[in-house]
C-alpha atoms as a PDB file:
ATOM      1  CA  UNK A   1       0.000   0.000   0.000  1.00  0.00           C
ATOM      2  CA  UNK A   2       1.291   3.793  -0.880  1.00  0.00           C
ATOM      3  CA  UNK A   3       0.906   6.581   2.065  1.00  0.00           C
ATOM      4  CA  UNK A   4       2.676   9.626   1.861  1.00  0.00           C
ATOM      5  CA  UNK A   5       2.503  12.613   3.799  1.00  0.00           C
ATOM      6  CA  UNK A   6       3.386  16.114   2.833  1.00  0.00           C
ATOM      7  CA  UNK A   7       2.988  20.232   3.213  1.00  0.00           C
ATOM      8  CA  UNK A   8       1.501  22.184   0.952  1.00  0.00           C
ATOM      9  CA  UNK A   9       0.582  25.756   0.900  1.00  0.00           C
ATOM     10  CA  UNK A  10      -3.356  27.375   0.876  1.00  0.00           C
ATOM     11  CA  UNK A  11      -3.512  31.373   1.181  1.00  0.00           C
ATOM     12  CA  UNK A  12      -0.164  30.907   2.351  1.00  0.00           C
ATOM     13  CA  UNK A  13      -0.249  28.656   5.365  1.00  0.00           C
ATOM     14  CA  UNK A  14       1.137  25.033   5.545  1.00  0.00           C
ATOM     15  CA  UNK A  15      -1.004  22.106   5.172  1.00  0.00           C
ATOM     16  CA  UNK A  16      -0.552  18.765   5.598  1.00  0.00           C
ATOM     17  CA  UNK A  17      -1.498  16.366   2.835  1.00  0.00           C
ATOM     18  CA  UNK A  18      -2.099  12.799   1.966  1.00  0.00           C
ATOM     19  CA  UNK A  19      -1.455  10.412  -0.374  1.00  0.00           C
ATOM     20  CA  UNK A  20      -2.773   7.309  -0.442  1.00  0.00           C
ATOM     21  CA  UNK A  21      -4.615   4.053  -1.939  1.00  0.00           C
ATOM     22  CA  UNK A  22      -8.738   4.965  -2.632  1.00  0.00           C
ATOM     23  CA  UNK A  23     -10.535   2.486  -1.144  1.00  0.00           C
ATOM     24  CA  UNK A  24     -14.485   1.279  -1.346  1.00  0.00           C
ATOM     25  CA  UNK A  25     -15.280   4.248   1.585  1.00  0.00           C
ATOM     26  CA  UNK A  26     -14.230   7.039  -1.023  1.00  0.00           C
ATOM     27  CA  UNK A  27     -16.110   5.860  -3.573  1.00  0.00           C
ATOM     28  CA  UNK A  28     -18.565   8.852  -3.295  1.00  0.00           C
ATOM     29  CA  UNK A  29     -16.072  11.550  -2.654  1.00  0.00           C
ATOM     30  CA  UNK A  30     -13.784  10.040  -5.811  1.00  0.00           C
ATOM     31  CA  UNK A  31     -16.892  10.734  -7.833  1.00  0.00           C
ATOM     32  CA  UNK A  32     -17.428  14.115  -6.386  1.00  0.00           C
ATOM     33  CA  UNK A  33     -14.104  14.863  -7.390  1.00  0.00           C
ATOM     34  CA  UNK A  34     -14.854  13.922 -11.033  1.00  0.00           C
ATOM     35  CA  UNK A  35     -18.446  16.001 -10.995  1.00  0.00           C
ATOM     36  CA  UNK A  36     -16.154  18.848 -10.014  1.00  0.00           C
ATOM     37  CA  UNK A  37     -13.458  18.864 -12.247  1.00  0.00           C
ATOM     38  CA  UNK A  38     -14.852  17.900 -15.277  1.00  0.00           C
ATOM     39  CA  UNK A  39     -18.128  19.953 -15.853  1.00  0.00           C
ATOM     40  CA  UNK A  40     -19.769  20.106 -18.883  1.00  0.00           C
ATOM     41  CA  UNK A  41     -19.689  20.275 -21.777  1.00  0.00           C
ATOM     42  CA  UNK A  42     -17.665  17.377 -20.896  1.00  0.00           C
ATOM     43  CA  UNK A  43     -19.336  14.680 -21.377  1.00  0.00           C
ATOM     44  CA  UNK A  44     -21.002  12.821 -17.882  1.00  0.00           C
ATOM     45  CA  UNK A  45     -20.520   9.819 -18.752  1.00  0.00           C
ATOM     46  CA  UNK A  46     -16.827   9.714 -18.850  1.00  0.00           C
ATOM     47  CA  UNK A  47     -17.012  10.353 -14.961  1.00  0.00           C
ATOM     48  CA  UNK A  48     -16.497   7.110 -12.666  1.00  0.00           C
ATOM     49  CA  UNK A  49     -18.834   5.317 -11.750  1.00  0.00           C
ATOM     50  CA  UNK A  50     -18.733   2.838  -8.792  1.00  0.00           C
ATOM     51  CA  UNK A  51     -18.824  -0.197 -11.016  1.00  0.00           C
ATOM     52  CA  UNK A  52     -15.130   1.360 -12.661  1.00  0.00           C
ATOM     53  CA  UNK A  53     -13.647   2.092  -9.002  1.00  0.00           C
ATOM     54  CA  UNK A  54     -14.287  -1.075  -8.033  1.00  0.00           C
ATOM     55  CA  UNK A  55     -12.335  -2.473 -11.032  1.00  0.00           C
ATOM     56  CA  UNK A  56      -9.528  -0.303 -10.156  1.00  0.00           C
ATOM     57  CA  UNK A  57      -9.181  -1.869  -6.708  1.00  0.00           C
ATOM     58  CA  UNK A  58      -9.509  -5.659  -8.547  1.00  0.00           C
ATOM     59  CA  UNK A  59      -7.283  -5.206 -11.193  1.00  0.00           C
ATOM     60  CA  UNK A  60      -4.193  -2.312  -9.837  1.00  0.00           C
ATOM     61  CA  UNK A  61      -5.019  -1.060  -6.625  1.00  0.00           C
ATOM     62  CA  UNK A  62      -1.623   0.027  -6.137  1.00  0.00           C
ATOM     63  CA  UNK A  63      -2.006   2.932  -9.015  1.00  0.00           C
ATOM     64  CA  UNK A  64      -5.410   3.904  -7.544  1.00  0.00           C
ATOM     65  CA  UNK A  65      -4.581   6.807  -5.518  1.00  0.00           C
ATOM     66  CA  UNK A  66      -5.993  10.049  -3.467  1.00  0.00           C
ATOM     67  CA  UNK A  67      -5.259  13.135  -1.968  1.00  0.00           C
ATOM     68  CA  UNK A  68      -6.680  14.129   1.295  1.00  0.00           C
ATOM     69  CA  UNK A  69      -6.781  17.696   2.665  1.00  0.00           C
ATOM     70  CA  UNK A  70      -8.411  18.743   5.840  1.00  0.00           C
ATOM     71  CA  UNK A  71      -9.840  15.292   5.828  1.00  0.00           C
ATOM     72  CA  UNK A  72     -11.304  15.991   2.459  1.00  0.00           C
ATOM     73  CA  UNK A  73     -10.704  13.604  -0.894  1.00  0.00           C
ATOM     74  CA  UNK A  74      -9.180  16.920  -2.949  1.00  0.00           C
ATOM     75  CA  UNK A  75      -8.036  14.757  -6.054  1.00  0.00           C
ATOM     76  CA  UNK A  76      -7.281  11.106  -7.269  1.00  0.00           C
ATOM     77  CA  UNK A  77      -5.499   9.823 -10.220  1.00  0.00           C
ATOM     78  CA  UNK A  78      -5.543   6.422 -11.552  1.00  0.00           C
ATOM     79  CA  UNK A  79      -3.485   4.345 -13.492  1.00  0.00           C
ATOM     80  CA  UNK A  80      -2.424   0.495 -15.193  1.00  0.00           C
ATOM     81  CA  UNK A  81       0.341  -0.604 -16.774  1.00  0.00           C
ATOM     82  CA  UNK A  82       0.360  -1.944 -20.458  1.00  0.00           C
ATOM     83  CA  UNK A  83       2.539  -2.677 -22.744  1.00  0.00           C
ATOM     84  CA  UNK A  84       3.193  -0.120 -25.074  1.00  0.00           C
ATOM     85  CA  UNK A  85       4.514  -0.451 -28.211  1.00  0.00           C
ATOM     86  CA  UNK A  86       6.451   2.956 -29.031  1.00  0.00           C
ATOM     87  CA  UNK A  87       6.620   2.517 -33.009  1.00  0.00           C
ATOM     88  CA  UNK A  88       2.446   2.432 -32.998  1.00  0.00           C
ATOM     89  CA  UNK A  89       1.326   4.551 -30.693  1.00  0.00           C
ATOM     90  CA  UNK A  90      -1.829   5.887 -31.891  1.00  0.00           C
ATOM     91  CA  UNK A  91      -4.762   4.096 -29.298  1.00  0.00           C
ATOM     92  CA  UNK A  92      -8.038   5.787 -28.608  1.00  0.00           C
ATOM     93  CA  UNK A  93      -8.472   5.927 -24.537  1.00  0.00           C
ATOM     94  CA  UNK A  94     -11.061   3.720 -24.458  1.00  0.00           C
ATOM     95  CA  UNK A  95      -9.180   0.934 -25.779  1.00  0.00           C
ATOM     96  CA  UNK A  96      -5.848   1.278 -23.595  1.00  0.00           C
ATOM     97  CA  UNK A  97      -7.928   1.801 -20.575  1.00  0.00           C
ATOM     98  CA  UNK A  98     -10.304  -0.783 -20.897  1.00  0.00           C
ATOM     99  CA  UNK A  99     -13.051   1.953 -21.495  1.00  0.00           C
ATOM    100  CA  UNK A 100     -11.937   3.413 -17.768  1.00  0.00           C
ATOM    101  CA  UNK A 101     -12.248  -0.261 -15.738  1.00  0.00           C
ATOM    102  CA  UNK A 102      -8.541  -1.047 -16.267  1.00  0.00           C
ATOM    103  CA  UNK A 103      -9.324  -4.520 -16.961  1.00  0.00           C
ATOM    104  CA  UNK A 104      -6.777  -5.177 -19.227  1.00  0.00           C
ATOM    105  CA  UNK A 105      -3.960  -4.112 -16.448  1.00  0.00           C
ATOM    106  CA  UNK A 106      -0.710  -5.950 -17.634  1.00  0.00           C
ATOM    107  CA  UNK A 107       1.815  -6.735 -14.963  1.00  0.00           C
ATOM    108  CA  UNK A 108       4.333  -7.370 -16.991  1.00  0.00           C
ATOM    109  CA  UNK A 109       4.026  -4.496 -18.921  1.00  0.00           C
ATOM    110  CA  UNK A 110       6.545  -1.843 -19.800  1.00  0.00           C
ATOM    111  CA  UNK A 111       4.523   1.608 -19.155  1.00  0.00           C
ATOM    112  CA  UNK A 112       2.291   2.830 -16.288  1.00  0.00           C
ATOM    113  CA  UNK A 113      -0.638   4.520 -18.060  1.00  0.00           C
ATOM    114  CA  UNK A 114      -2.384   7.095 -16.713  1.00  0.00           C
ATOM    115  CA  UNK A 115      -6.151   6.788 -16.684  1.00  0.00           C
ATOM    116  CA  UNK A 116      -7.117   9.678 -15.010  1.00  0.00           C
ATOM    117  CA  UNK A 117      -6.030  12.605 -13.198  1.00  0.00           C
ATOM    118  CA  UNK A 118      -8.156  15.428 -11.722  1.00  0.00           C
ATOM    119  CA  UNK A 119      -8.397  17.614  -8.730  1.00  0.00           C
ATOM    120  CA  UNK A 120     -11.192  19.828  -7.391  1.00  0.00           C
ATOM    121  CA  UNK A 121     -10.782  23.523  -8.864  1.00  0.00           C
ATOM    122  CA  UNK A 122     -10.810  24.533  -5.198  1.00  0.00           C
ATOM    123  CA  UNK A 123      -7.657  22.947  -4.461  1.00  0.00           C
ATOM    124  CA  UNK A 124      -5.926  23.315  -7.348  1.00  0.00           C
ATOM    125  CA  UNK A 125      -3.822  26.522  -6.137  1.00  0.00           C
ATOM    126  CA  UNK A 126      -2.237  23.989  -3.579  1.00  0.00           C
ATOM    127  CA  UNK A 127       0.399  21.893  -6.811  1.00  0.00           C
ATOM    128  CA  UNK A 128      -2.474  18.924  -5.431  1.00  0.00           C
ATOM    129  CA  UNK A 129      -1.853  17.690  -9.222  1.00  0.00           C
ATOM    130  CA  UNK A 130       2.195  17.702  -9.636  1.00  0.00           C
ATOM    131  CA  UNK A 131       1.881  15.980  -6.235  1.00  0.00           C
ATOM    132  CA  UNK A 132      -0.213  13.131  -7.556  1.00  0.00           C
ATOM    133  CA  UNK A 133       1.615  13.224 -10.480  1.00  0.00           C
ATOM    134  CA  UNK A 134       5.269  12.790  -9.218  1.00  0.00           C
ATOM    135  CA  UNK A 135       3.422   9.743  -6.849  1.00  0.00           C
ATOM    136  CA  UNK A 136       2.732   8.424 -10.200  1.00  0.00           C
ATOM    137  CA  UNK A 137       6.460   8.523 -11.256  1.00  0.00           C
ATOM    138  CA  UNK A 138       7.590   6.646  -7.793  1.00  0.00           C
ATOM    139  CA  UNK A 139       5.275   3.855  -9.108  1.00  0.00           C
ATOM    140  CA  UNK A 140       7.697   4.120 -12.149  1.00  0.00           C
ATOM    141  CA  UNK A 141      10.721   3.784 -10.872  1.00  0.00           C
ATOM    142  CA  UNK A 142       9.348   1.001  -7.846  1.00  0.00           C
ATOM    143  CA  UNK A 143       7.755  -1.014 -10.699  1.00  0.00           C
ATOM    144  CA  UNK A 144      11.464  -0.811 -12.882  1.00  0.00           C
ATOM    145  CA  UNK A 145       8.927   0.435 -15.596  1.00  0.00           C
ATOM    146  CA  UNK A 146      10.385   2.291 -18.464  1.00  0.00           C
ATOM    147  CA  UNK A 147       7.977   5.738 -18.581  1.00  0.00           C
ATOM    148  CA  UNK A 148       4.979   7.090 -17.695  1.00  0.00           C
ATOM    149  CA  UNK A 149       2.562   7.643 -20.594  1.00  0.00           C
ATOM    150  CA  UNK A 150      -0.790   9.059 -20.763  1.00  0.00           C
ATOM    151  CA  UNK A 151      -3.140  11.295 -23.334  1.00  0.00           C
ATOM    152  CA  UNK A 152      -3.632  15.065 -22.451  1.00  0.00           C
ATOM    153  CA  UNK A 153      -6.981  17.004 -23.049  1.00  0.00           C
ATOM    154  CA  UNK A 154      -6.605  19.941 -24.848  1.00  0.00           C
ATOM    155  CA  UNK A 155      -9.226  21.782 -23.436  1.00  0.00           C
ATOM    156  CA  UNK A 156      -8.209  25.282 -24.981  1.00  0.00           C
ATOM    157  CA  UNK A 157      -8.053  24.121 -28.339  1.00  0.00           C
ATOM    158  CA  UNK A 158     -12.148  24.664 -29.713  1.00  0.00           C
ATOM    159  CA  UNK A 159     -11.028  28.736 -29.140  1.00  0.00           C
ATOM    160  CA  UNK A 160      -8.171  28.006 -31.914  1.00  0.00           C
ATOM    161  CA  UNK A 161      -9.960  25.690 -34.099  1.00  0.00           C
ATOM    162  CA  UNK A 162     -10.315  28.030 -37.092  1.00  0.00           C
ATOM    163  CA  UNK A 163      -7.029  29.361 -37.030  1.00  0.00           C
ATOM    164  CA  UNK A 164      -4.452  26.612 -35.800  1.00  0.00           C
ATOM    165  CA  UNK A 165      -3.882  22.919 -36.833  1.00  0.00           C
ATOM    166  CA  UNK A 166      -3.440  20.914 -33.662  1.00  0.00           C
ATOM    167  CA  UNK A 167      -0.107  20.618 -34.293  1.00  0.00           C
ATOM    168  CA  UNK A 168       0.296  24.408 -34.371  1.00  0.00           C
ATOM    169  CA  UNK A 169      -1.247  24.418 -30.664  1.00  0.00           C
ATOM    170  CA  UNK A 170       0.781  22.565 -29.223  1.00  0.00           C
ATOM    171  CA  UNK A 171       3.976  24.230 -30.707  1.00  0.00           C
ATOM    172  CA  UNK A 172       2.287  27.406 -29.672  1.00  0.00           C
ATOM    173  CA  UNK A 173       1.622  26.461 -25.702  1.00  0.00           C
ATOM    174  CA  UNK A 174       5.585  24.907 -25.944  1.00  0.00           C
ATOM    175  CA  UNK A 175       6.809  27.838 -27.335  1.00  0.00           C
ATOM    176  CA  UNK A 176       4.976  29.672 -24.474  1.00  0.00           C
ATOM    177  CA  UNK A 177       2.764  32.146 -26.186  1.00  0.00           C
ATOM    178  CA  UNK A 178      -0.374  30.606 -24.622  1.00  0.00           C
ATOM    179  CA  UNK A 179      -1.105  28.035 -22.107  1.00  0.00           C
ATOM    180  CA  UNK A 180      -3.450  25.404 -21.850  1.00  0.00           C
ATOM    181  CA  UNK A 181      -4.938  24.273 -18.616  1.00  0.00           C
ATOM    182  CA  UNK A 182      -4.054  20.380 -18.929  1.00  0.00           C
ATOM    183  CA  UNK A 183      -1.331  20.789 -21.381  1.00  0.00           C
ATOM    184  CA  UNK A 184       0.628  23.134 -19.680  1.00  0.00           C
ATOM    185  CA  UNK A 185      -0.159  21.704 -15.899  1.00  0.00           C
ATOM    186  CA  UNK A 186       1.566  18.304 -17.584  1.00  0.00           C
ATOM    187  CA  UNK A 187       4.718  20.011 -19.079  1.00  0.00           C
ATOM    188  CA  UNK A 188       4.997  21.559 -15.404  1.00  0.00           C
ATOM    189  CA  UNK A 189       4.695  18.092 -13.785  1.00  0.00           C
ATOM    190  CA  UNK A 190       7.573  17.101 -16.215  1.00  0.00           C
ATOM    191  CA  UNK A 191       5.646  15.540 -19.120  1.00  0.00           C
ATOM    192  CA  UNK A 192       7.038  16.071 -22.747  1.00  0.00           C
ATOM    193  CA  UNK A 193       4.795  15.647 -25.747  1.00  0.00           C
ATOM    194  CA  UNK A 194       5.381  12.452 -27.740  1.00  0.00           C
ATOM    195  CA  UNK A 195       2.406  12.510 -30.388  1.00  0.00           C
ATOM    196  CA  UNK A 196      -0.796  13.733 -31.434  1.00  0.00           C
ATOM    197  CA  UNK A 197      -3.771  11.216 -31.979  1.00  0.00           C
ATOM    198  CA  UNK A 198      -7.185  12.370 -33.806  1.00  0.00           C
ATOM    199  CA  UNK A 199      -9.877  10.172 -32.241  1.00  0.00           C
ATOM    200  CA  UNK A 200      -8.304  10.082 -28.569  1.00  0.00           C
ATOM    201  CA  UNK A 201     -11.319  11.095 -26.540  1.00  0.00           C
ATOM    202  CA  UNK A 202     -15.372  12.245 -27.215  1.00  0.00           C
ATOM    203  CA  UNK A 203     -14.291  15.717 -26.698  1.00  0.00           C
ATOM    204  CA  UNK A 204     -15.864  18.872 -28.078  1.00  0.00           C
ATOM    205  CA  UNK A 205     -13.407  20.883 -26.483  1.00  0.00           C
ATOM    206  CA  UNK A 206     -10.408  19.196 -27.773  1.00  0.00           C
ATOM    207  CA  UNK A 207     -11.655  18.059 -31.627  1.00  0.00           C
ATOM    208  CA  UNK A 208     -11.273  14.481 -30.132  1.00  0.00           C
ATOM    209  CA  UNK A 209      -7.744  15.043 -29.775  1.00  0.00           C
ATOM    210  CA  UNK A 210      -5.256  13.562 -26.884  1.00  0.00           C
ATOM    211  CA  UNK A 211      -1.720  14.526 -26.635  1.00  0.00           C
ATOM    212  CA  UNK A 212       0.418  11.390 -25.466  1.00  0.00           C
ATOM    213  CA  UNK A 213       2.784  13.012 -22.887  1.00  0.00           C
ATOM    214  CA  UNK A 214       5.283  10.617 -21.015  1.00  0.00           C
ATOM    215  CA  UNK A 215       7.906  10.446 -18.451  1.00  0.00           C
ATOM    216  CA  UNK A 216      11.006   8.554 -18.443  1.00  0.00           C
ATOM    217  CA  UNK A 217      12.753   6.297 -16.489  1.00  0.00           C
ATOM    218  CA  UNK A 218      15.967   8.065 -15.595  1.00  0.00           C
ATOM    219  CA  UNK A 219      16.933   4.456 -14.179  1.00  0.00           C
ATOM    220  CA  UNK A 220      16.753   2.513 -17.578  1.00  0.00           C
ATOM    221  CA  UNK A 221      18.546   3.156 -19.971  1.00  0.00           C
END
C-alpha cells in the first residue's frame, strides 16, 4: 500500500497532505471529485462510476490513488500498466484503458498509463496535481517500468480551431505564447509531448484530440 505525507501551501499557510490508496469508503467523494473537475460540456458519462472504481481496486489497486486535505478527498489519479509499443502509438483511450475499468492491467508491462487525473478547482492553487503526479512517477521507478505515458486534453483548443492545426497548438503552448490548462499543468509536472492522436477522446473541447505526454525512467537506460 502507498501513504505519503506532505505540506503544501493554501492562502499561504502550511497544510498537511495525503497520499494514499482509494478504497471502497471514497467511492462517493472520488466521484465528487470527477463532478467537479470535469463539468460540462464534458461529457457525464466519462465520470467514474462505482462499477469502474471497483475495477480499479480488482485489477491495480496500487495505481489507484488520493489526496486528502483537511480530511477531504481533494483529487485522485488512476493508473495500469500496459505494454506499449512505441513505433504504434496511436490508441483511442477507451481501448488502452479498458473503457476506464482497467481490466486489461498488464503486470508485466513496460509503461504505467495514466487513466485519469483530476483535482477539485478549489484545491488546485495547492500543486495537489504535480503531487499526484510525481506519486505516479515513484510507481515508475518502484515497478522498474520504463515511462509514464498518458493522453492530455486539450481543453483550450475549440477557441483556436479556425485558425491553428493541432499541431500548431501545441507548438504554440511549448513555445509559451499561450497556455493550456491540462497541457501546460503536464509540461509543469515534467511531461514532454510524444504525439498527437485524432480520435483520442469524445471531446468537443479538444476536436477528439489527446496529446500522449510521457515520463522517463531516468533508471533505464
Amino acid at each position: 500500500m502507498y501513504r505519503k505525507q506532505q505540506y503544501v501551501f493554501q492562502d499561504g499557510l502550511p497544510v498537511l497532505a495525503t497520499v494514499r490508496n482509494y478504497l471502497e469508503k471514497d467511492f462517493e467523494g472520488l466521484i465528487a471529485v470527477q463532478r467537479e473537475s470535469f463539468p460540462p460540456p464534458f461529457p457525464e458519462d466519462l465520470w467514474w462510476t462505482e462499477n469502474q472504481l471497483e475495477s480499479h481496486l480488482e485489477n491495480f489497486p496500487e495505481g489507484a490513488l488520493c489526496i486528502e486535505v483537511n480530511g477531504e478527498i481533494a483529487g485522485s489519479v488512476t493508473s495500469l500498466i500496459v505494454d506499449f509499443d512505441p513505433l504504434h502509438p496511436h490508441h483511442t483511450w477507451e481501448d488502452i484503458t479498458d473503457n476506464g475499468s482497467i481490466g486489461n492491467h498488464q503486470p508485466g508491462g513496460n509503461t504505467l498509463y495514466i487513466a485519469d487525473i483530476c483535482v477539485k478547482p478549489s484545491y488546485r492553487k495547492l500543486d495537489l496535481g504535480k503531487l499526484l503526479m510525481q506519486s505516479m512517477y515513484e510507481h515508475v521507478v518502484q515497478f522498474k517500468l520504463d515511462c509514464l505515458l498518458g493522453g492530455g486534453r486539450l481543453p483550450g483548443y475549440h477557441r483556436y480551431a479556425n485558425e491553428w492545426t493541432p499541431e500548431q497548438y501545441v507548438q504554440q503552448i511549448i513555445s509559451g505564447q499561450i497556455k493550456d490548462p491540462v497541457i501546460t499543468f503536464l509540461l509543469r509536472c515534467g511531461r514532454t509531448p510524444v504525439c498527437l492522436v485524432p480520435g483520442y477522446l469524445e471531446d468537443a473541447e479538444s476536436r477528439n484530440f489527446g496529446l500522449l505526454m510521457e515520463w522517463k525512467n531516468p533508471f533505464c537506460t
